[in-house]
C-alpha atoms as a PDB file:
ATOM      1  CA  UNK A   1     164.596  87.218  73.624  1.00  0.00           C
ATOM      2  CA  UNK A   2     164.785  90.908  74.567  1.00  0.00           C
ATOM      3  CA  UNK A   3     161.658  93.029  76.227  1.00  0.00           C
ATOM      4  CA  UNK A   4     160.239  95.687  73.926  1.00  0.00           C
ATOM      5  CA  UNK A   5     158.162  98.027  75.494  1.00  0.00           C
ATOM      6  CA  UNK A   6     155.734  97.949  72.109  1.00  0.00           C
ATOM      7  CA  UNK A   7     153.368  95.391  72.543  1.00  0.00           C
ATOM      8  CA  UNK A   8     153.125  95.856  68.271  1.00  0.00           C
ATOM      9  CA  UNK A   9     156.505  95.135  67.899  1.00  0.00           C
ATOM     10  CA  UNK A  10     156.755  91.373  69.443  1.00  0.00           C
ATOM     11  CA  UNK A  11     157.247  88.343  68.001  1.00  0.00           C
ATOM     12  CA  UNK A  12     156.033  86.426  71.387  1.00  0.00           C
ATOM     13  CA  UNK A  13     153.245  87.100  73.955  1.00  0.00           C
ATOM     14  CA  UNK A  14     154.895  86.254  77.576  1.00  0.00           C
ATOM     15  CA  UNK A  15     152.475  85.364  80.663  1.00  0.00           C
ATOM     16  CA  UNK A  16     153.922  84.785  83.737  1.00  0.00           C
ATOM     17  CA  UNK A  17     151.848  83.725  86.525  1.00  0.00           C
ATOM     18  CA  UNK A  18     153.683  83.876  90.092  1.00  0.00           C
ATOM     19  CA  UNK A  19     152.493  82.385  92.850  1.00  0.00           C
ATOM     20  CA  UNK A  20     154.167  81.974  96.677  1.00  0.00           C
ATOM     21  CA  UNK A  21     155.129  78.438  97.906  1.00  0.00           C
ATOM     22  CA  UNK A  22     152.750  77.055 100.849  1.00  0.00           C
ATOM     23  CA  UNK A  23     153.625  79.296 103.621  1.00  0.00           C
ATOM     24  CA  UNK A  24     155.716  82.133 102.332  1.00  0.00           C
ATOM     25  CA  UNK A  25     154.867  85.298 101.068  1.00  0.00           C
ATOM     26  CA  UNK A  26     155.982  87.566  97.663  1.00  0.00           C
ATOM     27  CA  UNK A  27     157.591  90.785  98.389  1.00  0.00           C
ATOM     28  CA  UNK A  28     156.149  93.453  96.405  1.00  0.00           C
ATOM     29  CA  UNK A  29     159.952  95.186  97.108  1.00  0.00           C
ATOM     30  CA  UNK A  30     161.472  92.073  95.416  1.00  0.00           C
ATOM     31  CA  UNK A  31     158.978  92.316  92.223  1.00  0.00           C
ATOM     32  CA  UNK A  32     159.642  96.536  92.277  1.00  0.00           C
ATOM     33  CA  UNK A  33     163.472  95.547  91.739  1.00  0.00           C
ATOM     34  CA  UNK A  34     163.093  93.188  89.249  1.00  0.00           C
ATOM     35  CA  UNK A  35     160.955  95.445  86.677  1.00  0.00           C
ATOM     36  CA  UNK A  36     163.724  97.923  87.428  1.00  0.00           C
ATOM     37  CA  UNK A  37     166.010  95.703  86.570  1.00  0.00           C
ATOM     38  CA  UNK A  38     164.103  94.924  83.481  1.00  0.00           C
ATOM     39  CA  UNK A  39     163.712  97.918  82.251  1.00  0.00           C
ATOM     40  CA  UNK A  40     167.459  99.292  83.244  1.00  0.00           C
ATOM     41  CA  UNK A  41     168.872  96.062  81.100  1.00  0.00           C
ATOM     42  CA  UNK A  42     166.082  94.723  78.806  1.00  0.00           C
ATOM     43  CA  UNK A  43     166.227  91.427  79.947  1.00  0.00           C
ATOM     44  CA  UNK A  44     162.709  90.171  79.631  1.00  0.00           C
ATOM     45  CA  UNK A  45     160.758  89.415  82.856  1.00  0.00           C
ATOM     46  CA  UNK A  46     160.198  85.830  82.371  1.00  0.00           C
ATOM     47  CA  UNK A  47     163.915  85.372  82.597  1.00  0.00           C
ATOM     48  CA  UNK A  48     164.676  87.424  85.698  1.00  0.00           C
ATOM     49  CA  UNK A  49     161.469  86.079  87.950  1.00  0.00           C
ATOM     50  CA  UNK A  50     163.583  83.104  88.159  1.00  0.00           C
ATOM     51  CA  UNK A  51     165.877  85.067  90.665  1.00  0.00           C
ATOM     52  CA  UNK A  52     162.799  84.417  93.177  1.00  0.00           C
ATOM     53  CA  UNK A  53     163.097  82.049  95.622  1.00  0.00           C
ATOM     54  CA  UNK A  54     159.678  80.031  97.233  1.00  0.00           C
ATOM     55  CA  UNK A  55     157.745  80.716  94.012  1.00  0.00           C
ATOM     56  CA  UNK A  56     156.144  78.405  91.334  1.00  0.00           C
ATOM     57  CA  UNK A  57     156.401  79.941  88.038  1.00  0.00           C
ATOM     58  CA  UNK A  58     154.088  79.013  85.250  1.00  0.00           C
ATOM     59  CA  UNK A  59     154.871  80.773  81.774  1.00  0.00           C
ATOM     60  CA  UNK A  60     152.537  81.182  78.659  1.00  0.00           C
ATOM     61  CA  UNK A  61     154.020  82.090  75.730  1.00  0.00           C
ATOM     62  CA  UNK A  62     151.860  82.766  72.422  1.00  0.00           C
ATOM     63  CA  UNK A  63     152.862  84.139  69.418  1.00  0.00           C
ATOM     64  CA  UNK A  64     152.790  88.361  69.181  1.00  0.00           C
ATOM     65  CA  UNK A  65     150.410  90.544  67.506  1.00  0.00           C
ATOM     66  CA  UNK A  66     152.903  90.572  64.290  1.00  0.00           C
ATOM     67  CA  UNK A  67     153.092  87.285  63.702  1.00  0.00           C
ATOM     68  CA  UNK A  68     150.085  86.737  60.784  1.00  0.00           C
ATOM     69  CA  UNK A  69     147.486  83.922  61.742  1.00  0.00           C
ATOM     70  CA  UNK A  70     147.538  80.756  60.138  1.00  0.00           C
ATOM     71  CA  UNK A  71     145.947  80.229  56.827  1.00  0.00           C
ATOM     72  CA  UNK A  72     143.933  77.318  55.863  1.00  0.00           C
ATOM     73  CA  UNK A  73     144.422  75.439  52.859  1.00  0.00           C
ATOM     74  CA  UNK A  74     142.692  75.011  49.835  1.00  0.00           C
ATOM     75  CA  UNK A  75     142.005  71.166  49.077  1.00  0.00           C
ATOM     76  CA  UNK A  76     142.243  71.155  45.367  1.00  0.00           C
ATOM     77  CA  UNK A  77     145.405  73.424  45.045  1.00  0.00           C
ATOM     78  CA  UNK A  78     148.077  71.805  42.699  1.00  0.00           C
ATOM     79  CA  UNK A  79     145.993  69.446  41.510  1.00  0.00           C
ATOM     80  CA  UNK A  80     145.675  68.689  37.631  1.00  0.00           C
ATOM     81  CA  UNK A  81     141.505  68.532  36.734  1.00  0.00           C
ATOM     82  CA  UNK A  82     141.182  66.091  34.162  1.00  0.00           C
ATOM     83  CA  UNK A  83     140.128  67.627  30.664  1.00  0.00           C
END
């Protein structure tokens, strides 16, 4: 996977939800870094959050806007009607 910066343009939806360990703290300096990091190699965030230490990651990936929606099906299709 590879960040795009086109939210059109990609195949999966990435959430990441960060949250501190009981009784430490996030650096805002440490988050800065890593979304310059991000954007200098195009390594998707998901991937480089792991570099944090004391956090609990939780991750929610859906599919991206150009990925069509599921279709239902028709219950008679390929059947033969009887004549």
């Amino acid at each position: 996977m590879t960040h795009t910066d086109s939210e059109k343009d990609a195949l999966f939806k990435t959430d990441i939800l960060i949250e501190a360990e009981e009784g430490h703290t996030i650096s805002g300096d440490e988050i800065t870094d890593l979304l310059e990091e991000r954007k200098r190699t195009g390594t998707p965030l998901a991937k480089l959050v792991e570099k944090l230490k004391n956090v609990k990651l939780t991750r929610i990936v859906s599919p991206g806007p150009i990925i069509p929606e599921k279709s239902q099906r028709t219950p008679n299709r390929g059947r033969k009607k009887d004549i």
